[in-house]
Protein backbone atom coordinates (compact mmCIF):
# COMPACT_ATOMS: atom_id res chain seq x y z
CA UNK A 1 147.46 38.71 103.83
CA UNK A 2 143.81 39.65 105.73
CA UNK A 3 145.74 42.85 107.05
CA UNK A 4 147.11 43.94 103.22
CA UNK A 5 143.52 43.17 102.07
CA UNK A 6 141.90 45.49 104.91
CA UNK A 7 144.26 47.90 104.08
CA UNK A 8 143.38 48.36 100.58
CA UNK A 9 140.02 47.81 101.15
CA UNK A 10 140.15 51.07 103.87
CA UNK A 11 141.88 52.97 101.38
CA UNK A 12 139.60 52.83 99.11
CA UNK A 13 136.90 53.56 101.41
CA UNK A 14 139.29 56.66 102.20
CA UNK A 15 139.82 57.46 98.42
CA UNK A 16 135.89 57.61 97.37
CA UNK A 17 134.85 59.26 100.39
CA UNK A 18 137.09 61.79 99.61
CA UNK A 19 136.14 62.10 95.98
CA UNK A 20 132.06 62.22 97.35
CA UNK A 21 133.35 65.50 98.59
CA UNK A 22 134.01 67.09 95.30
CA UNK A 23 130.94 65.42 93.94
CA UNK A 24 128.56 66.81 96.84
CA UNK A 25 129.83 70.19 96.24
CA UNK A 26 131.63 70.17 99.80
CA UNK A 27 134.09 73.46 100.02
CA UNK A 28 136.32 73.25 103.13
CA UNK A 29 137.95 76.52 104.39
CA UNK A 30 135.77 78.95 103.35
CA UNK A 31 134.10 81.90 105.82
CA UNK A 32 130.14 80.25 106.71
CA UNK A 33 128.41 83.41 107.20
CA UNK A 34 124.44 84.70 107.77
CA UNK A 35 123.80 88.11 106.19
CA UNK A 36 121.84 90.33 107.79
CA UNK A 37 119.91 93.60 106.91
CA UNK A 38 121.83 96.06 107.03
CA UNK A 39 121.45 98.15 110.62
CA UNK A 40 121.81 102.11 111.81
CA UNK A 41 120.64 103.00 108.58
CA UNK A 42 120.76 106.65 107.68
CA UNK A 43 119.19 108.59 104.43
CA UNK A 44 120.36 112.31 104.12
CA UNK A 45 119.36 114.60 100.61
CA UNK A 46 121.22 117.94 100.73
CA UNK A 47 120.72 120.30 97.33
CA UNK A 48 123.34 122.48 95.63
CA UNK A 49 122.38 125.75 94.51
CA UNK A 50 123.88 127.92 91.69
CA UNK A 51 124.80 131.54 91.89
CA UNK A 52 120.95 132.62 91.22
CA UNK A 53 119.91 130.37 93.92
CA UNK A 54 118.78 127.80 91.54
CA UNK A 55 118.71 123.74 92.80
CA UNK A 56 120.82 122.12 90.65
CA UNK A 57 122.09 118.81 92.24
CA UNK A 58 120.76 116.42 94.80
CA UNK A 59 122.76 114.99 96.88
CA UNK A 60 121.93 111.94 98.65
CA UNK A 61 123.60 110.14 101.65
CA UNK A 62 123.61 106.84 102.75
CA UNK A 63 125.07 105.78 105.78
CA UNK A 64 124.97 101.88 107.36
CA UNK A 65 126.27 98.72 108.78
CA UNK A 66 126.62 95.92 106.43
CA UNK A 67 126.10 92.89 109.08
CA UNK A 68 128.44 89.48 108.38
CA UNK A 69 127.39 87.08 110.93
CA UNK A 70 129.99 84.43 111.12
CA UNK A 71 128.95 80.88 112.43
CA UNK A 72 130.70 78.48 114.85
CA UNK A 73 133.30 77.33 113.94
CA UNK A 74 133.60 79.14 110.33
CA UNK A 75 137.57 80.03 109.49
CA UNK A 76 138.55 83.02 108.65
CA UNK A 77 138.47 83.98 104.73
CA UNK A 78 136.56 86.49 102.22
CA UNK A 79 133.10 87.18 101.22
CA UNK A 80 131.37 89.15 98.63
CA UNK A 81 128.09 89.96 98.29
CA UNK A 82 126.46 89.77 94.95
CA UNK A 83 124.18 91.48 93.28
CA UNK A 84 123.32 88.95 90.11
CA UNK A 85 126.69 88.84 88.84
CA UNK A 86 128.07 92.28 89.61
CA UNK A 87 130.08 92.24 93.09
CA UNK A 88 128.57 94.69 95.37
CA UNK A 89 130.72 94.75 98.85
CA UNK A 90 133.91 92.71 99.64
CA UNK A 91 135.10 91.79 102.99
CA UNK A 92 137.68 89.71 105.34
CA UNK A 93 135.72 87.71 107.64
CA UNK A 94 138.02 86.41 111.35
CA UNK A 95 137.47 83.03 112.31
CA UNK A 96 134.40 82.19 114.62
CA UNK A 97 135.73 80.29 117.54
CA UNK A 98 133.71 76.45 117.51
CA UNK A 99 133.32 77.25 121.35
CA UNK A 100 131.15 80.45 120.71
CA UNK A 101 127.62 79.57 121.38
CA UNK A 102 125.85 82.16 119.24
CA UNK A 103 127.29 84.11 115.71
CA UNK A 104 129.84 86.31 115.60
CA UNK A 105 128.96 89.53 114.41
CA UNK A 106 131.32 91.39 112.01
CA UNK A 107 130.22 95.07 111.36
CA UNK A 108 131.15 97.01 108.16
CA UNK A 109 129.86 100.41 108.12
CA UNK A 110 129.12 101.91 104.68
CA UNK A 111 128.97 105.39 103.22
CA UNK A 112 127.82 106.12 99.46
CA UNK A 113 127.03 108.93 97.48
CA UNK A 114 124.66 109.75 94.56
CA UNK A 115 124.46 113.11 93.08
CA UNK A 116 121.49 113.79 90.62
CA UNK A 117 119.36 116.06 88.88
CA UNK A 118 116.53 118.34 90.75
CA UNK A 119 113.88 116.29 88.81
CA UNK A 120 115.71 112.86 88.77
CA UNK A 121 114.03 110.16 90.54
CA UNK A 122 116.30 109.68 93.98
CA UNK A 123 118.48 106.35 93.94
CA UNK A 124 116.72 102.68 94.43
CA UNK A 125 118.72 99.98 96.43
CA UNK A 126 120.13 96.86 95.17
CA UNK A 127 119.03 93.60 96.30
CA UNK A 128 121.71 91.35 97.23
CA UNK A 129 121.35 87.75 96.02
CA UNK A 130 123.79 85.90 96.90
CA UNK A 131 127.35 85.82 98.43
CA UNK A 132 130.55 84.01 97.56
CA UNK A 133 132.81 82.78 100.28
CA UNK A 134 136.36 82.18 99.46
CA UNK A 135 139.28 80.90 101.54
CA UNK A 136 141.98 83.29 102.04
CA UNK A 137 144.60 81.48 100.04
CA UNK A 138 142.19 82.22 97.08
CA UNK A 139 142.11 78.01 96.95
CA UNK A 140 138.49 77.02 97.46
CA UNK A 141 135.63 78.96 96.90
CA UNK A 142 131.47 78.46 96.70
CA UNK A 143 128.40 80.98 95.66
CA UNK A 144 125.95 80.42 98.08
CA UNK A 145 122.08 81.89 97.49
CA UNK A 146 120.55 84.29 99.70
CA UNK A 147 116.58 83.25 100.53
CA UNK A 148 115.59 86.21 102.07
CA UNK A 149 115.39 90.02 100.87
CA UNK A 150 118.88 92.45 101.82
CA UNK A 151 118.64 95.78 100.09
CA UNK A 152 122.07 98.16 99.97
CA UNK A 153 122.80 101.30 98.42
């Protein structure tokens, strides 16, 4: 009878445990990642001209690496970065290895485009918020606030 009754009694230790989880916000599976600025950044403005010689179009280029440090330990899965609500980047993250004593770096390099007017005020970057780390089976997923200022283009 003593061992039915410490049965139950673990089980329901085991059951609200386990619903604490859900209640804590607790989201196993998904990628636990640092952003950092982005790195090798690179700003180039080239014009076009018209047949008279005229400036018509500015082109700018932006060229950098988009800098997903994964932590110990962290499986593999997705992340986004967020701009308010508008997605800005998306990327597959590998699995950090829990005997890795430091990050593990994940480089993305990026390349955008703007074309506008001569007089047009060149393009501002976007601040990035926040990210949102999902597993890849799509299962589990959490936003999670950036605290600290990363700009993109």
């Amino acid at each position: 009878m003593k061992r039915v009754r410490y049965g139950l009694i673990a089980a329901t230790l085991v059951g609200l445990l386990l619903t604490g989880c859900s209640n804590f916000g607790l989201v196993f599976s998904t990628p636990t990642v640092s952003v950092a600025s982005p790195e090798n950044f690179q700003r180039t403005v080239t014009t076009e001209k018209d047949s008279a010689g005229n400036i018509v179009a500015l082109i700018y280029t932006f060229q950098y690496e988009i800098v997903l440090n994964a932590l110990p330990g962290s499986p593999a899965g997705r992340v986004f970065l967020r701009s308010g609500s508008v997605d800005v980047f998306g990327a597959t993250i590998p699995s950090c290895p829990t005997t890795e004593k430091d990050f593990c770096p994940n480089r993305f390099p990026i390349k955008s485009e703007y074309r506008t007017g001569p007089s047009d005020p060149p393009p501002t970057a976007t601040q990035i918020t926040s990210y949102i780390a999902q597993s890849l089976n799509e299962t589990a997923q959490k936003e999670n606030a950036i605290n600290y200022p990363v700009y993109v283009y």
